[in-house]
N, C-alpha and C. Protein backbone atom coordinates (compact mmCIF):
# COMPACT_ATOMS: atom_id res chain seq x y z
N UNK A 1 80.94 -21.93 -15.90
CA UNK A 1 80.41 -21.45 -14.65
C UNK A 1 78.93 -21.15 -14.79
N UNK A 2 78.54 -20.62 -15.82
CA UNK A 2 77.33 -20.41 -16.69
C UNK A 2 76.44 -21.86 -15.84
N UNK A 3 76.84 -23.15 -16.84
CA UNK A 3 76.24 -23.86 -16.76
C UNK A 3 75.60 -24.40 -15.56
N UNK A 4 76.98 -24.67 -14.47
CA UNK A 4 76.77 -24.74 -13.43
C UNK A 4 75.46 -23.90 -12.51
N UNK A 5 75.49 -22.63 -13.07
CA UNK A 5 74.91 -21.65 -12.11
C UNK A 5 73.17 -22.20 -12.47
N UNK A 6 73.07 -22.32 -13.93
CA UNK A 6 71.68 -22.49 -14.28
C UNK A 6 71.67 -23.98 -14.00
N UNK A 7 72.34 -25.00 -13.74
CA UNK A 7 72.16 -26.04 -13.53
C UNK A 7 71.60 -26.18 -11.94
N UNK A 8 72.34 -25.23 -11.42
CA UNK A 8 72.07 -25.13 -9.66
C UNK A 8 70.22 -24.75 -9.63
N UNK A 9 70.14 -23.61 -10.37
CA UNK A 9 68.83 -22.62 -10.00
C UNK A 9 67.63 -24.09 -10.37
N UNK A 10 68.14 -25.11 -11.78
CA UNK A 10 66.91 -25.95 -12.40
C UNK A 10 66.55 -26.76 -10.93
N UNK A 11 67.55 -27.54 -10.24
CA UNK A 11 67.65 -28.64 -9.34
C UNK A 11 67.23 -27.97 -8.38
N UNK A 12 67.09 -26.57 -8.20
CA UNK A 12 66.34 -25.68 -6.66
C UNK A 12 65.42 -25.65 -6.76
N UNK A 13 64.61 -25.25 -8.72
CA UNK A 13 63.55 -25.31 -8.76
C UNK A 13 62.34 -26.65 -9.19
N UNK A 14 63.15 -27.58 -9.42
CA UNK A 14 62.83 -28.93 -9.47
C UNK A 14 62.35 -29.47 -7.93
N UNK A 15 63.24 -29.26 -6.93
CA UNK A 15 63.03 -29.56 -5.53
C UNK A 15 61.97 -28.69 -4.65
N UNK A 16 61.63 -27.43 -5.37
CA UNK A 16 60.33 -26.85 -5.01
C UNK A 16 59.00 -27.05 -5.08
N UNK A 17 58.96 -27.33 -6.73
CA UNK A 17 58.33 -27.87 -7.35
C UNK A 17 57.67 -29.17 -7.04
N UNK A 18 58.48 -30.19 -6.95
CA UNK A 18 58.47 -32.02 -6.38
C UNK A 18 57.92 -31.37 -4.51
N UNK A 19 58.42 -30.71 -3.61
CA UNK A 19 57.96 -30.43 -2.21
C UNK A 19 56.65 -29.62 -2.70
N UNK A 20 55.80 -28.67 -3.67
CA UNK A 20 54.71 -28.18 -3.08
C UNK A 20 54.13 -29.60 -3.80
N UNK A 21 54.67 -30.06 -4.62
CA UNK A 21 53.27 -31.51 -4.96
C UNK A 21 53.11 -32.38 -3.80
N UNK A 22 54.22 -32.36 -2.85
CA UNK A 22 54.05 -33.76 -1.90
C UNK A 22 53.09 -33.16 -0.61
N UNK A 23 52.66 -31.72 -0.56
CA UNK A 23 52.01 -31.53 0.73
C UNK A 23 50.38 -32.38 0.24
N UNK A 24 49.80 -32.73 1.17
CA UNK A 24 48.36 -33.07 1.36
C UNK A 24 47.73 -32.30 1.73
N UNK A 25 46.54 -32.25 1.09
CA UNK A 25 45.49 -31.20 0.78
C UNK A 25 44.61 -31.60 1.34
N UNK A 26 44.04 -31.12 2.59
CA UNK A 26 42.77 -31.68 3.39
C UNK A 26 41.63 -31.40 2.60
N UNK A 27 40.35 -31.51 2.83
CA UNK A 27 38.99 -30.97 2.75
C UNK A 27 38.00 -31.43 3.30
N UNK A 28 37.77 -30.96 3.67
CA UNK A 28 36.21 -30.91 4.48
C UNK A 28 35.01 -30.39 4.46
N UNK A 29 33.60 -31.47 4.23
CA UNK A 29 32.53 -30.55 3.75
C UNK A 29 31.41 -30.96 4.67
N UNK A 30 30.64 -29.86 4.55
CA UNK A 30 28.96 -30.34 5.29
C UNK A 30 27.69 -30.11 4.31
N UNK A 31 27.24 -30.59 4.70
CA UNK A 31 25.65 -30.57 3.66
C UNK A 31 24.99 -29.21 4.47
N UNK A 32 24.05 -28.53 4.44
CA UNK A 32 22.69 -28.00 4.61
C UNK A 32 21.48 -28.24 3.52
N UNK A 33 20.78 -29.57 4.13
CA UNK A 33 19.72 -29.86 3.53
C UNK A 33 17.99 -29.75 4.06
N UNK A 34 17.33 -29.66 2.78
CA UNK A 34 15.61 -29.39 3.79
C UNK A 34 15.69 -28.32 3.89
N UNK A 35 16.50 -27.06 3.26
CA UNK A 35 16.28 -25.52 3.49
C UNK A 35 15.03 -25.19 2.51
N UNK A 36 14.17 -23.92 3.00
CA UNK A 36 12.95 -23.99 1.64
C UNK A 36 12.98 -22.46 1.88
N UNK A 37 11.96 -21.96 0.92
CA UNK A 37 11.97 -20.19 0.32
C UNK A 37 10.59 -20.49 0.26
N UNK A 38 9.36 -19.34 0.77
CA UNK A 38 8.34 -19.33 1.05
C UNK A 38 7.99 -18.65 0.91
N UNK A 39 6.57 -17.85 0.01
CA UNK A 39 6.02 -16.19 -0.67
C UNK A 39 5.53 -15.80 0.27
N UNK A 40 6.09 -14.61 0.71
CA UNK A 40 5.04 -13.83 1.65
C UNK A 40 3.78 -13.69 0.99
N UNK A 41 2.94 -13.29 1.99
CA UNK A 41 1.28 -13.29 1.74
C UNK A 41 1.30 -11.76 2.26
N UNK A 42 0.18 -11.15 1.26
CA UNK A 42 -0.52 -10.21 1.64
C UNK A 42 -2.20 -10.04 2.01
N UNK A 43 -2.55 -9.89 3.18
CA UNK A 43 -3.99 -10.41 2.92
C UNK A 43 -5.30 -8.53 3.98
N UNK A 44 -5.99 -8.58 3.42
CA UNK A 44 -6.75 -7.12 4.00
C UNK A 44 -7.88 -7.39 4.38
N UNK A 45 -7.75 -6.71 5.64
CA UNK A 45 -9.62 -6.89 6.54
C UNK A 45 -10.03 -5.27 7.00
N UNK A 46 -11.46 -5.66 6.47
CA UNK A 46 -11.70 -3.89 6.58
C UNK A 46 -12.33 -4.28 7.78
N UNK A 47 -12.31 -3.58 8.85
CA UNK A 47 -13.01 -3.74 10.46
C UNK A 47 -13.80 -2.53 10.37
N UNK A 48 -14.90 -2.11 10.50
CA UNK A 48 -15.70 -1.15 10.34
C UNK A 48 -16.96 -1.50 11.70
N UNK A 49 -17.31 0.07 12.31
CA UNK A 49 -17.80 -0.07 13.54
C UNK A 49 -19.26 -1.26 13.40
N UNK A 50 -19.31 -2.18 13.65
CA UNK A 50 -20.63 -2.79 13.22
C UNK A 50 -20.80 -3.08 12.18
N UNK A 51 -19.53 -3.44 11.65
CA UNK A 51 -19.92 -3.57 10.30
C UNK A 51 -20.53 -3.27 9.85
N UNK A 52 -20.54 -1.85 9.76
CA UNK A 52 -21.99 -1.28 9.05
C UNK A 52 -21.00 -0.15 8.14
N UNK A 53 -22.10 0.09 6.68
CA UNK A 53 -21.34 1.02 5.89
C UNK A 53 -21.95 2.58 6.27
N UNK A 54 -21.09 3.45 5.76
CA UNK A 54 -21.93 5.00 6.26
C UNK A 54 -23.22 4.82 5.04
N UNK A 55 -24.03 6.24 5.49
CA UNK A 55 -25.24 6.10 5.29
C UNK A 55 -25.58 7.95 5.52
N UNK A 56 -25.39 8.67 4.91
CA UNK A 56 -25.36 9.64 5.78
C UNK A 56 -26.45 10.48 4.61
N UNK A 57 -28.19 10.85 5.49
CA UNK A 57 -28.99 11.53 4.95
C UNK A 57 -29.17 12.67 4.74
N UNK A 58 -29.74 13.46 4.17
CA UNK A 58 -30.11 14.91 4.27
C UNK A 58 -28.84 16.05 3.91
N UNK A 59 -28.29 15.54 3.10
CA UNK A 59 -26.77 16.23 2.63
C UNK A 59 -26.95 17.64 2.33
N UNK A 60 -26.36 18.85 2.77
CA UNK A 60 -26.25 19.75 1.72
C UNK A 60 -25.21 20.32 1.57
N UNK A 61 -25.15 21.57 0.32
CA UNK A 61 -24.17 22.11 -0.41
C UNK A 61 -23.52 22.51 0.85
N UNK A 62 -22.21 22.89 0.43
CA UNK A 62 -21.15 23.61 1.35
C UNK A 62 -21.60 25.26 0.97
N UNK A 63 -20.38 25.72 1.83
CA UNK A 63 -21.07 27.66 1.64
C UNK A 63 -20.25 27.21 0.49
N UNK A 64 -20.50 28.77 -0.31
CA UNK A 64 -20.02 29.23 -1.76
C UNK A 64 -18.34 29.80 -1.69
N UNK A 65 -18.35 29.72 -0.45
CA UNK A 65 -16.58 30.33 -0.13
C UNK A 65 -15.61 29.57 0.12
N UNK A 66 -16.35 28.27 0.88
CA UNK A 66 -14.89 27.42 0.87
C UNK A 66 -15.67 25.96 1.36
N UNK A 67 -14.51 24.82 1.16
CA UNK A 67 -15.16 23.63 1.22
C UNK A 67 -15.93 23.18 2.95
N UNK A 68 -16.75 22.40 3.38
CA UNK A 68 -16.70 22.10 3.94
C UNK A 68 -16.89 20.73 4.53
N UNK A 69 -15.78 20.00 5.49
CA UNK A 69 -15.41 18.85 5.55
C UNK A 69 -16.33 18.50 6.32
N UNK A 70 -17.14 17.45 6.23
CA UNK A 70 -17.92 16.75 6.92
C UNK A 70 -18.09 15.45 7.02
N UNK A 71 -17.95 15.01 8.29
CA UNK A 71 -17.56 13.27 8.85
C UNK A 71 -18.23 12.54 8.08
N UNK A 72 -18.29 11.65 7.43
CA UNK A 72 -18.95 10.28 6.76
C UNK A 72 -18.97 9.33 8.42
N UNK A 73 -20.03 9.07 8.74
CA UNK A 73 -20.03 8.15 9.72
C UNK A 73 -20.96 6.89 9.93
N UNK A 74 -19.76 5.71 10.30
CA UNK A 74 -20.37 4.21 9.54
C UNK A 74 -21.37 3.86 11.30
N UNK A 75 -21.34 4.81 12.25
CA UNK A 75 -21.94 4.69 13.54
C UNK A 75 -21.97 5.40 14.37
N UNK A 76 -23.10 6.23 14.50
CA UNK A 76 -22.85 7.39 15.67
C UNK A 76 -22.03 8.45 15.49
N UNK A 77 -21.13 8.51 16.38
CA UNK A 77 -19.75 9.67 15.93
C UNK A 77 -18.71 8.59 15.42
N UNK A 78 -18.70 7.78 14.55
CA UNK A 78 -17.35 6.82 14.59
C UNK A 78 -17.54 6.56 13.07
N UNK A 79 -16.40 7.55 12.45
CA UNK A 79 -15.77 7.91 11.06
C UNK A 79 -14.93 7.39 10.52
N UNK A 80 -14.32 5.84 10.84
CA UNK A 80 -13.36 5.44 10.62
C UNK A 80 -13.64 3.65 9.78
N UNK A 81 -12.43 3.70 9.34
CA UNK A 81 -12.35 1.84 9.49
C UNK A 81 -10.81 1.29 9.94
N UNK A 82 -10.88 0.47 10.02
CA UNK A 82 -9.65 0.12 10.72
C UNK A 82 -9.14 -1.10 9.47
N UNK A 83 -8.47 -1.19 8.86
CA UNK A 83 -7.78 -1.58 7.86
C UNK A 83 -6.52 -2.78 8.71
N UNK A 84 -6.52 -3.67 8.41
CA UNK A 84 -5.57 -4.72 8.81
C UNK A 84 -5.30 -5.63 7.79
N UNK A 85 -3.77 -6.09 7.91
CA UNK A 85 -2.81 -6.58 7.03
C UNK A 85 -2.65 -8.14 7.60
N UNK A 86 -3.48 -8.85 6.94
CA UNK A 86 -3.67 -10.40 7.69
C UNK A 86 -2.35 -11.10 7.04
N UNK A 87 -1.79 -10.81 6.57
CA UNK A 87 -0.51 -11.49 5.76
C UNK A 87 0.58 -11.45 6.52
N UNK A 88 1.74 -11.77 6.12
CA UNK A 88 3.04 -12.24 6.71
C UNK A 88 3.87 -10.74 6.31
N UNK A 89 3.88 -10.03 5.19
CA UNK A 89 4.78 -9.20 4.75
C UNK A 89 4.20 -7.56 5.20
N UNK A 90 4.97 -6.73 4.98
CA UNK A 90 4.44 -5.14 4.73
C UNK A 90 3.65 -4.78 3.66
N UNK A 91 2.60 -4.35 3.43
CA UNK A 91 1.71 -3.54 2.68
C UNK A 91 1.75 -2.66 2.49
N UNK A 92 1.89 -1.83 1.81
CA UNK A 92 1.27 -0.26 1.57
C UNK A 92 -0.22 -0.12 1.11
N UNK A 93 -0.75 0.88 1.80
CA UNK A 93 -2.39 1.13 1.56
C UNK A 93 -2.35 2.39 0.63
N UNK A 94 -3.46 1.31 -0.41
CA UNK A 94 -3.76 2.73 -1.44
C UNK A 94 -5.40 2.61 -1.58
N UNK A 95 -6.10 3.33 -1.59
CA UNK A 95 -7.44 3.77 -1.62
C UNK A 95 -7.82 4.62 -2.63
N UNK A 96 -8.60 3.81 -3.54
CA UNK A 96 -9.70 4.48 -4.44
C UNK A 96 -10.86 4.47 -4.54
N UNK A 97 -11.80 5.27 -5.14
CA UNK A 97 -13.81 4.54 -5.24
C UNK A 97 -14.27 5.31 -6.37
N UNK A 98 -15.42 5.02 -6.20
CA UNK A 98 -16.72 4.91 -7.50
C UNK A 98 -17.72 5.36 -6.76
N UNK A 99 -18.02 6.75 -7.65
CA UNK A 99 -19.14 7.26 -6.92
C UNK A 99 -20.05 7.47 -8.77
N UNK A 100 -21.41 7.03 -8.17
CA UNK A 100 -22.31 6.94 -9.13
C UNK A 100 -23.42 7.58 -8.70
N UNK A 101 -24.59 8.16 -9.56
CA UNK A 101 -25.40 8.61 -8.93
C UNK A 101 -26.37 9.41 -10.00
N UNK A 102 -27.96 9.19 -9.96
CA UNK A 102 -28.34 10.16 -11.13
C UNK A 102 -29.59 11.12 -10.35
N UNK A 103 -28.77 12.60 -11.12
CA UNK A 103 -27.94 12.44 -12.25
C UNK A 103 -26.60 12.85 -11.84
N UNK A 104 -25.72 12.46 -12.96
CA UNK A 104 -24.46 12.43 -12.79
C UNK A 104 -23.78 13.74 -11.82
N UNK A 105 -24.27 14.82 -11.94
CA UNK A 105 -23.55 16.28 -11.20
C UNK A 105 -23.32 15.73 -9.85
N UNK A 106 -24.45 14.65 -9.34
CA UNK A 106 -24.54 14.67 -8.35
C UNK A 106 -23.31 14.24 -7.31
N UNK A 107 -22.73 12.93 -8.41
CA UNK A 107 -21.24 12.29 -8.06
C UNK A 107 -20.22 13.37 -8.34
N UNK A 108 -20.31 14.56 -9.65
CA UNK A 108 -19.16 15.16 -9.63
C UNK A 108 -19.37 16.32 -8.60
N UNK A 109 -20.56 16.65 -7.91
CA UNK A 109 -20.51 17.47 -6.82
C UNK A 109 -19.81 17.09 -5.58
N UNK A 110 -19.93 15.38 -5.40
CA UNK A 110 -19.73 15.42 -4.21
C UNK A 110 -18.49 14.72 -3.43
N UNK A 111 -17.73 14.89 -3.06
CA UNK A 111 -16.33 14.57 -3.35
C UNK A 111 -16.24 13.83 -1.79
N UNK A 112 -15.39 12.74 -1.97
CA UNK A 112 -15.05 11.85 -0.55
C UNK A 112 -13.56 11.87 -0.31
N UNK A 113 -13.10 11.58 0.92
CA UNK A 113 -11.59 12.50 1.66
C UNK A 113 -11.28 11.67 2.55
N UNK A 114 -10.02 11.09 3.10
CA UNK A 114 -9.62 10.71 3.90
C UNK A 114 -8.31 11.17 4.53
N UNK A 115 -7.68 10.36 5.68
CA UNK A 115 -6.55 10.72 6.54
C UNK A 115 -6.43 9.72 7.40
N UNK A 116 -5.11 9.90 7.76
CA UNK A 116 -4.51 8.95 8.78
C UNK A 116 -4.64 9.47 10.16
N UNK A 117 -5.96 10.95 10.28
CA UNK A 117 -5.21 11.75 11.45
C UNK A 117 -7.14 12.16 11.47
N UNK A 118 -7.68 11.47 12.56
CA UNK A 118 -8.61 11.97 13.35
C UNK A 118 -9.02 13.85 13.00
N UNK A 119 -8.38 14.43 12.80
CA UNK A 119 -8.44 15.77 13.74
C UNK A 119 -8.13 16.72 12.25
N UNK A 120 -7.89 15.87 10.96
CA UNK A 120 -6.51 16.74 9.76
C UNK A 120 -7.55 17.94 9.42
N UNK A 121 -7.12 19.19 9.32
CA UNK A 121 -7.62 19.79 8.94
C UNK A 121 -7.75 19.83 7.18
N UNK A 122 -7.17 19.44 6.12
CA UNK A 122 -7.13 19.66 5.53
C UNK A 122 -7.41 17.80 4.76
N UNK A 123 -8.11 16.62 4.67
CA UNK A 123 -7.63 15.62 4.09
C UNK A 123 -7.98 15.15 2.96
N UNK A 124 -7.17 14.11 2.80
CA UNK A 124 -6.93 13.82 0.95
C UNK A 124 -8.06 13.27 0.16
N UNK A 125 -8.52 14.15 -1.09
CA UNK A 125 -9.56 13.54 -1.48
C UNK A 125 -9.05 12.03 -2.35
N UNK A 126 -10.30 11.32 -2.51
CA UNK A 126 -9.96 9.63 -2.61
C UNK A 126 -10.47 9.95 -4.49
N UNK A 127 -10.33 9.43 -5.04
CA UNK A 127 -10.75 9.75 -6.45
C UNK A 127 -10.71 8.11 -7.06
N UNK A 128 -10.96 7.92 -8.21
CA UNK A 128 -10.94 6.37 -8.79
C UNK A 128 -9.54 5.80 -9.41
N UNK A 129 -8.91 6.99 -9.31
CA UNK A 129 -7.53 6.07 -9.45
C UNK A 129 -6.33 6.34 -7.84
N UNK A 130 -6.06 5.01 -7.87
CA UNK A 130 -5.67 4.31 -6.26
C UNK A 130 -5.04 5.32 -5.84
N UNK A 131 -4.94 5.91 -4.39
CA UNK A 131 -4.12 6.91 -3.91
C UNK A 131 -2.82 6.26 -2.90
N UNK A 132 -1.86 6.83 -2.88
CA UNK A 132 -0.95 5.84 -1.97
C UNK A 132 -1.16 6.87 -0.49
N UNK A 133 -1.51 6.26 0.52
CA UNK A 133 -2.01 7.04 1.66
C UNK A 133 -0.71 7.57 2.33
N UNK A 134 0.40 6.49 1.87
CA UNK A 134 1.94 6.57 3.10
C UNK A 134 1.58 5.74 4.26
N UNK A 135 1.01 4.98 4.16
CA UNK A 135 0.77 3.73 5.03
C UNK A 135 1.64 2.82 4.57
N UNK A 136 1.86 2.18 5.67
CA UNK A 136 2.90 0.69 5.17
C UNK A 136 2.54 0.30 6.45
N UNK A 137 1.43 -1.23 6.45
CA UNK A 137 1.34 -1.94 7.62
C UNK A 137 2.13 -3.04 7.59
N UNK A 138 3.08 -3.37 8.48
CA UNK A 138 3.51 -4.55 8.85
C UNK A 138 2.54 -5.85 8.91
N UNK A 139 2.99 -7.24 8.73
CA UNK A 139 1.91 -8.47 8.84
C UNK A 139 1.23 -8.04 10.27
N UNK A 140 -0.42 -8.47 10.54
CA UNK A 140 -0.74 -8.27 11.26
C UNK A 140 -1.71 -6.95 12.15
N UNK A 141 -0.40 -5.69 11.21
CA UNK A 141 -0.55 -4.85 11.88
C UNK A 141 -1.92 -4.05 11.53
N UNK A 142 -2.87 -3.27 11.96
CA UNK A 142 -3.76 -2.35 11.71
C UNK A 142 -3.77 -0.82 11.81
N UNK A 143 -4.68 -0.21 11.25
CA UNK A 143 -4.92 1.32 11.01
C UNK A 143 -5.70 1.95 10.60
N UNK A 144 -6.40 2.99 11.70
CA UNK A 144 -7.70 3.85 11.33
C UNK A 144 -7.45 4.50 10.34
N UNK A 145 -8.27 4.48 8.95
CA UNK A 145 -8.26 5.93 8.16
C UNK A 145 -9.92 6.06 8.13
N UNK A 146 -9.53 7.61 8.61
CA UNK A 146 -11.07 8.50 9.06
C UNK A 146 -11.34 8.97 7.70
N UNK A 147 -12.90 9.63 7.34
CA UNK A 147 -13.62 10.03 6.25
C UNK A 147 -14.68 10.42 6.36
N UNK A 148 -14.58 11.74 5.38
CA UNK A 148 -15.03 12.97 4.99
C UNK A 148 -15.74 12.75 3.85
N UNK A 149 -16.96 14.05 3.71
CA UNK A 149 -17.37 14.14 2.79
C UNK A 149 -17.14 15.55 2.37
N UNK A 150 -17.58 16.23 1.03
CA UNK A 150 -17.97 17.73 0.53
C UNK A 150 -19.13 18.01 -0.31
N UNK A 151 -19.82 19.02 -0.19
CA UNK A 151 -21.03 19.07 -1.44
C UNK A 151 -20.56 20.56 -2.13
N UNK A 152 -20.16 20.41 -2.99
CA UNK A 152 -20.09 21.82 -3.93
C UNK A 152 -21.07 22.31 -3.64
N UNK A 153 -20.89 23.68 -3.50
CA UNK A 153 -22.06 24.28 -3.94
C UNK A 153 -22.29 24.80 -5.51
N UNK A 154 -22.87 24.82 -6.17
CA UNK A 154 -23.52 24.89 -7.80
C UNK A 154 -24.07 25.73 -7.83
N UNK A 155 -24.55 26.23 -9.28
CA UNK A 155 -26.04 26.57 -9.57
C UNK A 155 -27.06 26.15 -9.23
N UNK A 156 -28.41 26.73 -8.85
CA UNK A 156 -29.39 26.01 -7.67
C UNK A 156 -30.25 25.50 -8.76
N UNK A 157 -30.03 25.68 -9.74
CA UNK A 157 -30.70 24.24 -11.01
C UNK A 157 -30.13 23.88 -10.91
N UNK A 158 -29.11 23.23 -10.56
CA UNK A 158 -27.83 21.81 -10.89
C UNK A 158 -28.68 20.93 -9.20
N UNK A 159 -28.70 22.02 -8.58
CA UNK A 159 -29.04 21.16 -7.05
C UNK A 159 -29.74 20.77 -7.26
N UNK A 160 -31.17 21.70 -7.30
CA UNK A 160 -32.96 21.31 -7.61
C UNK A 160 -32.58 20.44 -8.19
N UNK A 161 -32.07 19.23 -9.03
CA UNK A 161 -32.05 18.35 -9.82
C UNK A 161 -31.52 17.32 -9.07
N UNK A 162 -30.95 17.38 -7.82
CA UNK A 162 -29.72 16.74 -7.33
C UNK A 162 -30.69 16.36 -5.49
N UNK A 163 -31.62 17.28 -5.46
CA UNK A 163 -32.49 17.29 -4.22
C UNK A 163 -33.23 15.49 -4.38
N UNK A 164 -32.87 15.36 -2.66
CA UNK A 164 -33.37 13.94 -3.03
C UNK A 164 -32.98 12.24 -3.51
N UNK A 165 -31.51 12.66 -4.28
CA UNK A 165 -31.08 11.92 -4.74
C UNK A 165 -30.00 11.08 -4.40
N UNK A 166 -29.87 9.97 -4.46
CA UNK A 166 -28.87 9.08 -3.71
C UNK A 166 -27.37 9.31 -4.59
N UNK A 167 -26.02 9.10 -4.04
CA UNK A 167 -24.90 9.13 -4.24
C UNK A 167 -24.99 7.94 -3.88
N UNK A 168 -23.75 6.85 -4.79
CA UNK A 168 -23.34 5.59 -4.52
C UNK A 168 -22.09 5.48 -4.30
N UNK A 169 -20.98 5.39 -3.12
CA UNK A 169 -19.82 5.48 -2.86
C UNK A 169 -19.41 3.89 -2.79
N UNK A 170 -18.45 3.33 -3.94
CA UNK A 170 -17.35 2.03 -3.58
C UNK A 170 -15.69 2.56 -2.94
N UNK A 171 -15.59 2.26 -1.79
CA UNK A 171 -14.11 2.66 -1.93
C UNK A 171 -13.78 1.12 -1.86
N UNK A 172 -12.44 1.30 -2.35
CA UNK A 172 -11.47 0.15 -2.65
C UNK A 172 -10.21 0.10 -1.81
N UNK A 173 -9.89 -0.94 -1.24
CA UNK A 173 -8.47 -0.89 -0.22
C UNK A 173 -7.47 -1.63 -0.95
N UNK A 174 -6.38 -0.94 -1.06
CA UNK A 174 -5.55 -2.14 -1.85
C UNK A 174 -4.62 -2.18 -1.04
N UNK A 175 -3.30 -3.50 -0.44
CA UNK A 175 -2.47 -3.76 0.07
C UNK A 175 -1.04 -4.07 -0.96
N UNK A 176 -0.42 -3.48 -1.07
CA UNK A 176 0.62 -3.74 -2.35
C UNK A 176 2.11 -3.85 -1.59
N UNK A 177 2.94 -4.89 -2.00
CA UNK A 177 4.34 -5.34 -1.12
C UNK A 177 4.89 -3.59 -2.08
N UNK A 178 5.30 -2.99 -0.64
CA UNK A 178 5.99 -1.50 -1.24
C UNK A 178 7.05 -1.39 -1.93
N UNK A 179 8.03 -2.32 -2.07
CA UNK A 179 8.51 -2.41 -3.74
C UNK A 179 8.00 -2.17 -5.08
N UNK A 180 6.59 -2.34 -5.21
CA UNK A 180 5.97 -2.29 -6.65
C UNK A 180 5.03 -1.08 -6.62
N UNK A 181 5.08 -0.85 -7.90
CA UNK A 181 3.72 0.26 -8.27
C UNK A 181 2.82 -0.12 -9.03
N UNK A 182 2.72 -2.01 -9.26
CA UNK A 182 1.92 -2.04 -10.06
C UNK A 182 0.57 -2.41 -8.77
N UNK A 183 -0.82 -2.23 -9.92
CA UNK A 183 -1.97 -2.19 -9.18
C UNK A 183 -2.56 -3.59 -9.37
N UNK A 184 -3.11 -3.72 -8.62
CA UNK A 184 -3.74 -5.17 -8.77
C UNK A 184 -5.62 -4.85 -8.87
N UNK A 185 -5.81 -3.57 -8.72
CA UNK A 185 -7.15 -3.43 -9.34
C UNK A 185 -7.24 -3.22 -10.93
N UNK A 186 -7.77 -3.81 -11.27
CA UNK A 186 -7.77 -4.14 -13.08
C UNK A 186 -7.95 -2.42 -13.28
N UNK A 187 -7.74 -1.95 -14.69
CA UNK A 187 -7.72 -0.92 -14.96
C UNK A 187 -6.95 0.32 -14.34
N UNK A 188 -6.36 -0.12 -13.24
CA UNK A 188 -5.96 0.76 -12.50
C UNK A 188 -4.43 1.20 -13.10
């Protein structure tokens, strides 16, 4: 009876076996060809009133009690530049500069500041290593950042030495895809 029984189960599973081989197996395919992958671009235009750089004469010390912020202006009353992202992707704006000047006190007296805000009472000084402002322009997109100056006030031999004398301000705009922190100004 044995035999029978396992003889039954082989020939059930023989006939399962032989029926899933006989079904037909469709398939069907399509191509997508000519697809391409393309680098976003990052590209920066400084728009400045008249293209003109500030220039600002006759500087003096701040009081001895506290700083005081005073407009850098590249025209008239107009303290700004307008920064635009000529590229395809998002940017983040970081801003640094180079201030030179002899003699030297004269650059560490005098400190340069910016903001995203016309009016900030309080804004960020710019120093030579890149600052990240919290800007992120979209391709295309643009944005005023306004600027300040400060004059320490010193010892009035550090000034008397400083009377007269030109400050040389580079600021630097950098546009960086906001994924990365690396700098693309050398040394930076």
């Amino acid at each position: 009876m044995n035999k029978k029984m396992l003889l039954s189960v082989l020939i059930i599973a023989f006939v399962g076996v032989a029926a899933v081989g006989t079904w037909a197996n469709y398939v069907v395919t399509a191509e997508s060809t000519g697809n391409t992958l393309t680098a976003g671009e990052l590209g920066i235009e400084l728009n400045r009133p008249l293209q003109r750089a500030f220039a600002v004469n006759g500087i003096i010390p701040d009081s001895k009690e506290q700083i005081e912020y005073k407009f850098l202006c590249f025209f008239e009353d107009e303290y700004f530049v307008n920064v635009r992202n000529t590229g395809n992707i998002p940017g983040q704006l970081f801003i640094s500069s180079t201030e030179t000047s002899a003699p030297q006190s004269l650059a560490d007296n005098v400190k340069i500041y910016y903001s995203t805000n016309p009016s900030d009472p309080n804004p960020k000084e710019i120093t030579g290593t890149p600052v990240d402002t919290g800007v992120v322009l979209n391709g295309g997109a643009f944005r005023p950042i306004y600027f300040w100056y400060s004059y320490k006030n010193v010892d009035s031999s550090i000034q008397n030495a400083e009377m007269g004398k030109t400050l040389n301000v580079n600021m630097k705009f950098e546009l960086r895809n906001p994924e990365t922190s690396e700098s693309t100004i050398p040394g930076a």
